[in-house]
N, C-alpha and C. Protein backbone atom coordinates (compact mmCIF):
# COMPACT_ATOMS: atom_id res chain seq x y z
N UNK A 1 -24.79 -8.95 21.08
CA UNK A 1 -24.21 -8.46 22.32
C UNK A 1 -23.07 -7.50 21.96
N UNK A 2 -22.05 -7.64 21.42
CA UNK A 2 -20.96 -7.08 20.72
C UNK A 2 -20.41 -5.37 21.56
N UNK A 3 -19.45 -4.96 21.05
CA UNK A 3 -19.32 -3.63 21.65
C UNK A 3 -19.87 -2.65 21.14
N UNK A 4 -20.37 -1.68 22.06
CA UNK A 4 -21.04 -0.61 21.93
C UNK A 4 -19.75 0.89 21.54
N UNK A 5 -20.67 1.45 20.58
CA UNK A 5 -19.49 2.58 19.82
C UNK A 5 -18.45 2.99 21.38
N UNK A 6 -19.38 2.95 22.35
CA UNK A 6 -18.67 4.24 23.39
C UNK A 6 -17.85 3.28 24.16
N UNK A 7 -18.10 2.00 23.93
CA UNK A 7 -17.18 1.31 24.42
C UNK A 7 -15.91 1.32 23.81
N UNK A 8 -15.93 1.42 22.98
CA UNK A 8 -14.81 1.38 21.45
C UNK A 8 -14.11 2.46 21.65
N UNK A 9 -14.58 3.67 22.10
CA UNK A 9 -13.96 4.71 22.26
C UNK A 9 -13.26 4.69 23.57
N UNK A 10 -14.08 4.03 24.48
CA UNK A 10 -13.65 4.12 25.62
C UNK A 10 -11.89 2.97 25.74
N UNK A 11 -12.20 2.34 24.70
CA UNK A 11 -10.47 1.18 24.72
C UNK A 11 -9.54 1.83 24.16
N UNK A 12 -10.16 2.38 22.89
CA UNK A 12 -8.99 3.74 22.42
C UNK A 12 -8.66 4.81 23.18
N UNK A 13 -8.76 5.09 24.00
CA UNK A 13 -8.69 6.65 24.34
C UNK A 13 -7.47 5.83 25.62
N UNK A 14 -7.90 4.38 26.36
CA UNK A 14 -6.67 3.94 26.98
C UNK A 14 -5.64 3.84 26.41
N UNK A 15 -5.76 3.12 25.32
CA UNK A 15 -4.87 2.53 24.25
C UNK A 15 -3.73 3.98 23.86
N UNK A 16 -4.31 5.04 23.74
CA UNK A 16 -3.62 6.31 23.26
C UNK A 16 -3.07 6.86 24.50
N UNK A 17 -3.54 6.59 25.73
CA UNK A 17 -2.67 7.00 27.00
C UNK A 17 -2.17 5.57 27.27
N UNK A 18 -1.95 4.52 27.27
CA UNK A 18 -0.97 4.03 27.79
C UNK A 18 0.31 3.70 26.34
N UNK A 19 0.05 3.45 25.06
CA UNK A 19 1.27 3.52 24.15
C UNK A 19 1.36 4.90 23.51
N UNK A 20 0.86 6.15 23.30
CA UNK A 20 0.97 7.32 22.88
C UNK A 20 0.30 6.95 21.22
N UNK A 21 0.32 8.10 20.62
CA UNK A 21 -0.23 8.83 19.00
C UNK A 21 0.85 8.14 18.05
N UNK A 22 2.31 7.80 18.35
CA UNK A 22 2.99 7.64 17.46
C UNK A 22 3.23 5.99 17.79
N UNK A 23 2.95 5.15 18.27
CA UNK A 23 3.75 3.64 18.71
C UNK A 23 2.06 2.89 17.69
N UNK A 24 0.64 3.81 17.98
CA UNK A 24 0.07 2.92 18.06
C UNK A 24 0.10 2.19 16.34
N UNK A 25 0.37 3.32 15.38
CA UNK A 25 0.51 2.58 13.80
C UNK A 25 1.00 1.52 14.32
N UNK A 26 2.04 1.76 14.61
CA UNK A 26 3.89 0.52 14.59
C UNK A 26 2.94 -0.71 15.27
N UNK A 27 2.60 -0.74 16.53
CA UNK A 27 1.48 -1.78 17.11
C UNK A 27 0.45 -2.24 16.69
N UNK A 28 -0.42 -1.90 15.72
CA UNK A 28 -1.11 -2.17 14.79
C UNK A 28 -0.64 -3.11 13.50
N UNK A 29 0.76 -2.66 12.89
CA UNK A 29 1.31 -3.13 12.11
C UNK A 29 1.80 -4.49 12.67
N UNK A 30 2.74 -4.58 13.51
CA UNK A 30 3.01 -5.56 14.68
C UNK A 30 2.11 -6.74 14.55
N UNK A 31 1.05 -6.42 15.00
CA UNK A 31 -0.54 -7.47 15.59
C UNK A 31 -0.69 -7.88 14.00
N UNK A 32 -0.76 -7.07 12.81
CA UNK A 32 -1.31 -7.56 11.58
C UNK A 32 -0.31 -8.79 10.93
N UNK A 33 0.92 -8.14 11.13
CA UNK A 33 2.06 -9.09 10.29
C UNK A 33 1.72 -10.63 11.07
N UNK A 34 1.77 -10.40 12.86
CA UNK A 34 1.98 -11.20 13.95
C UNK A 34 0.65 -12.64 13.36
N UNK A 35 -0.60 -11.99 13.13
CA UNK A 35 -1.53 -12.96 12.88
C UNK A 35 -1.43 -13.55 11.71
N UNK A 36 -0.86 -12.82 10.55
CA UNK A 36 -0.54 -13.16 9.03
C UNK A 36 0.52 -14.36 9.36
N UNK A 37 1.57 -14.19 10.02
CA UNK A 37 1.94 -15.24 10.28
C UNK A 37 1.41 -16.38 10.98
N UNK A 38 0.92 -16.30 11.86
CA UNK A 38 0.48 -17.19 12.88
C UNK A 38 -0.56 -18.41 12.06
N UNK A 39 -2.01 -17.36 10.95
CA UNK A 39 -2.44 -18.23 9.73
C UNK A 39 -1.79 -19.00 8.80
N UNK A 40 -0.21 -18.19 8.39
CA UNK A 40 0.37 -18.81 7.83
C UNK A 40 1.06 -19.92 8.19
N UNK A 41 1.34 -20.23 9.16
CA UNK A 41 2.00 -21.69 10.01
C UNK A 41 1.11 -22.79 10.27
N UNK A 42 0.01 -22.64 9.81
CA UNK A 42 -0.83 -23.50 10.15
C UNK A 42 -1.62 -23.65 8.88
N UNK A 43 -1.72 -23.20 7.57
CA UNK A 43 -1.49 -23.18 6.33
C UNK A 43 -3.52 -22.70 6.08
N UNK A 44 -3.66 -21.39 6.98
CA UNK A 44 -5.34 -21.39 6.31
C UNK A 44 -5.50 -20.21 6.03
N UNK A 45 -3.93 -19.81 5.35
CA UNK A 45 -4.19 -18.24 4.72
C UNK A 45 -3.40 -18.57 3.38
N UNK A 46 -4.39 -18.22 2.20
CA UNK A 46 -3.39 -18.02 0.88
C UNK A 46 -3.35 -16.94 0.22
N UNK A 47 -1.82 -15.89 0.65
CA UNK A 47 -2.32 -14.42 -0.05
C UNK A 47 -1.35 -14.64 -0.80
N UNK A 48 -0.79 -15.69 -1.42
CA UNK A 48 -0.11 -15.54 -2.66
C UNK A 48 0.60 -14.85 -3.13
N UNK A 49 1.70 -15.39 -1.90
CA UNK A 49 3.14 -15.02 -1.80
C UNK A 49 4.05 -15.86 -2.66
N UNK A 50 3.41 -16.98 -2.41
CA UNK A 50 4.46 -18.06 -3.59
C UNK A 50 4.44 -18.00 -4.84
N UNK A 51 3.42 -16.89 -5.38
CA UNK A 51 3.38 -16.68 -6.60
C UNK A 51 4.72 -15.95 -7.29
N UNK A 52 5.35 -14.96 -6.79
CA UNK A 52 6.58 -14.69 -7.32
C UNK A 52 7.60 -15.37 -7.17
N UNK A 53 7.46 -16.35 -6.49
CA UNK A 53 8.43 -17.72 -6.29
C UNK A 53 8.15 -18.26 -7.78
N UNK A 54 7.20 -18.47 -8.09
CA UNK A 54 7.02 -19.47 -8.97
C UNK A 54 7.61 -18.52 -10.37
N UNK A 55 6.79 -17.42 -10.39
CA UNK A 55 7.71 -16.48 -11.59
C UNK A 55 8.78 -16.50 -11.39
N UNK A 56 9.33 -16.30 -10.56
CA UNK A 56 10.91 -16.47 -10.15
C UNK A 56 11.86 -17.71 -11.02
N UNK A 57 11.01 -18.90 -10.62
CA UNK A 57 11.74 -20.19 -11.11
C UNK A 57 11.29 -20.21 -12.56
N UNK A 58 9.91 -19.80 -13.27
CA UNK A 58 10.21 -19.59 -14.51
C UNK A 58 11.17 -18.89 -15.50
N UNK A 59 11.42 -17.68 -14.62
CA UNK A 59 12.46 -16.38 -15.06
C UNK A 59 13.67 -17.27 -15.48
N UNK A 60 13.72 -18.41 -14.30
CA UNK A 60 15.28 -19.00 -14.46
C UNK A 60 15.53 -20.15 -15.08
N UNK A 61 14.21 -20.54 -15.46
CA UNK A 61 14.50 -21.37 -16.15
C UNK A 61 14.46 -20.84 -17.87
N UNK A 62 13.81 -19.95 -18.12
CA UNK A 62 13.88 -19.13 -19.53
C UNK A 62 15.63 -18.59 -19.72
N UNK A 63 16.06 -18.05 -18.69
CA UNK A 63 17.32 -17.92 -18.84
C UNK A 63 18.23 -19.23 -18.61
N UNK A 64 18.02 -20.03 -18.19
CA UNK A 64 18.45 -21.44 -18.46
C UNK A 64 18.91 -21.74 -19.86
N UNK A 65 17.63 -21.69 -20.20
CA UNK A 65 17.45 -21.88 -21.64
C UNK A 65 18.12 -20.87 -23.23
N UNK A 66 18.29 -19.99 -22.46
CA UNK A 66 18.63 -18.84 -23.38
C UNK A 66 19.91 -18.86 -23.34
N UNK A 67 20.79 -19.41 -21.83
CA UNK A 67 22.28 -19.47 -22.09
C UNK A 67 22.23 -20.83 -22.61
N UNK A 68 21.86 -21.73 -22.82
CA UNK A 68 22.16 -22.80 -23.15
C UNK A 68 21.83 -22.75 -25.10
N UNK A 69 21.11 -22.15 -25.34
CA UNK A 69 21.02 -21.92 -27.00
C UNK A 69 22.32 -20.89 -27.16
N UNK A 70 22.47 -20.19 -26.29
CA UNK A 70 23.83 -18.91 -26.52
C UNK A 70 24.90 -19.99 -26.75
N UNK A 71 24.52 -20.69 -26.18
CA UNK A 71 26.08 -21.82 -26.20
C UNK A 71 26.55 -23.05 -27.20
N UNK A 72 24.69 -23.03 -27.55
CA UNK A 72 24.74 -24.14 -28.87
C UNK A 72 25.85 -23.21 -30.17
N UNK A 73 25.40 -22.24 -29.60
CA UNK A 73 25.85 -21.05 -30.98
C UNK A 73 27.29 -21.14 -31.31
N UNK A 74 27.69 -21.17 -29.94
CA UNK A 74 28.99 -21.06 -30.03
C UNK A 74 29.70 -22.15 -30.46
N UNK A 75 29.01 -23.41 -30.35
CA UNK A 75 29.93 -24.86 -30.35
C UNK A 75 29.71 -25.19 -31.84
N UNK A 76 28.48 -24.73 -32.18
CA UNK A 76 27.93 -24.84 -33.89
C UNK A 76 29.22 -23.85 -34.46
């Protein structure tokens, strides 16, 4: 059943007279972030964001470690 091309054209061509040529990116962008979240609150999207979290806490823990031998140095 689905939409027909001229239908498609026919929602865009509103879409471009009622928000204009320049809003519709920004509204597009809007709706994408809007659903990315919405999956994400309900946990059935994984685009693996927490992955630089996790590099993150390795980073700090290597530097953990690196001031803490800096320091053996010093007490030796």
């Amino acid at each position: 059943m689905g939409l027909k091309w001229t239908e498609i054209l026919l929602i865009m061509a509103v879409l471009m007279l009622l928000f204009g040529a320049s809003r519709l990116p920004q509204l597009g962008s809007s709706l994408g972030s809007a659903i990315r979240n919405f999956k994400k609150g309900f946990g059935g999207e994984d685009d693996g964001t927490d992955k630089p979290d996790a590099d993150k806490a390795k980073l700090a823990e290597g530097q953990g470690q690196g001031q803490g031998a800096a320091a053996k140095e010093k007490q030796g």
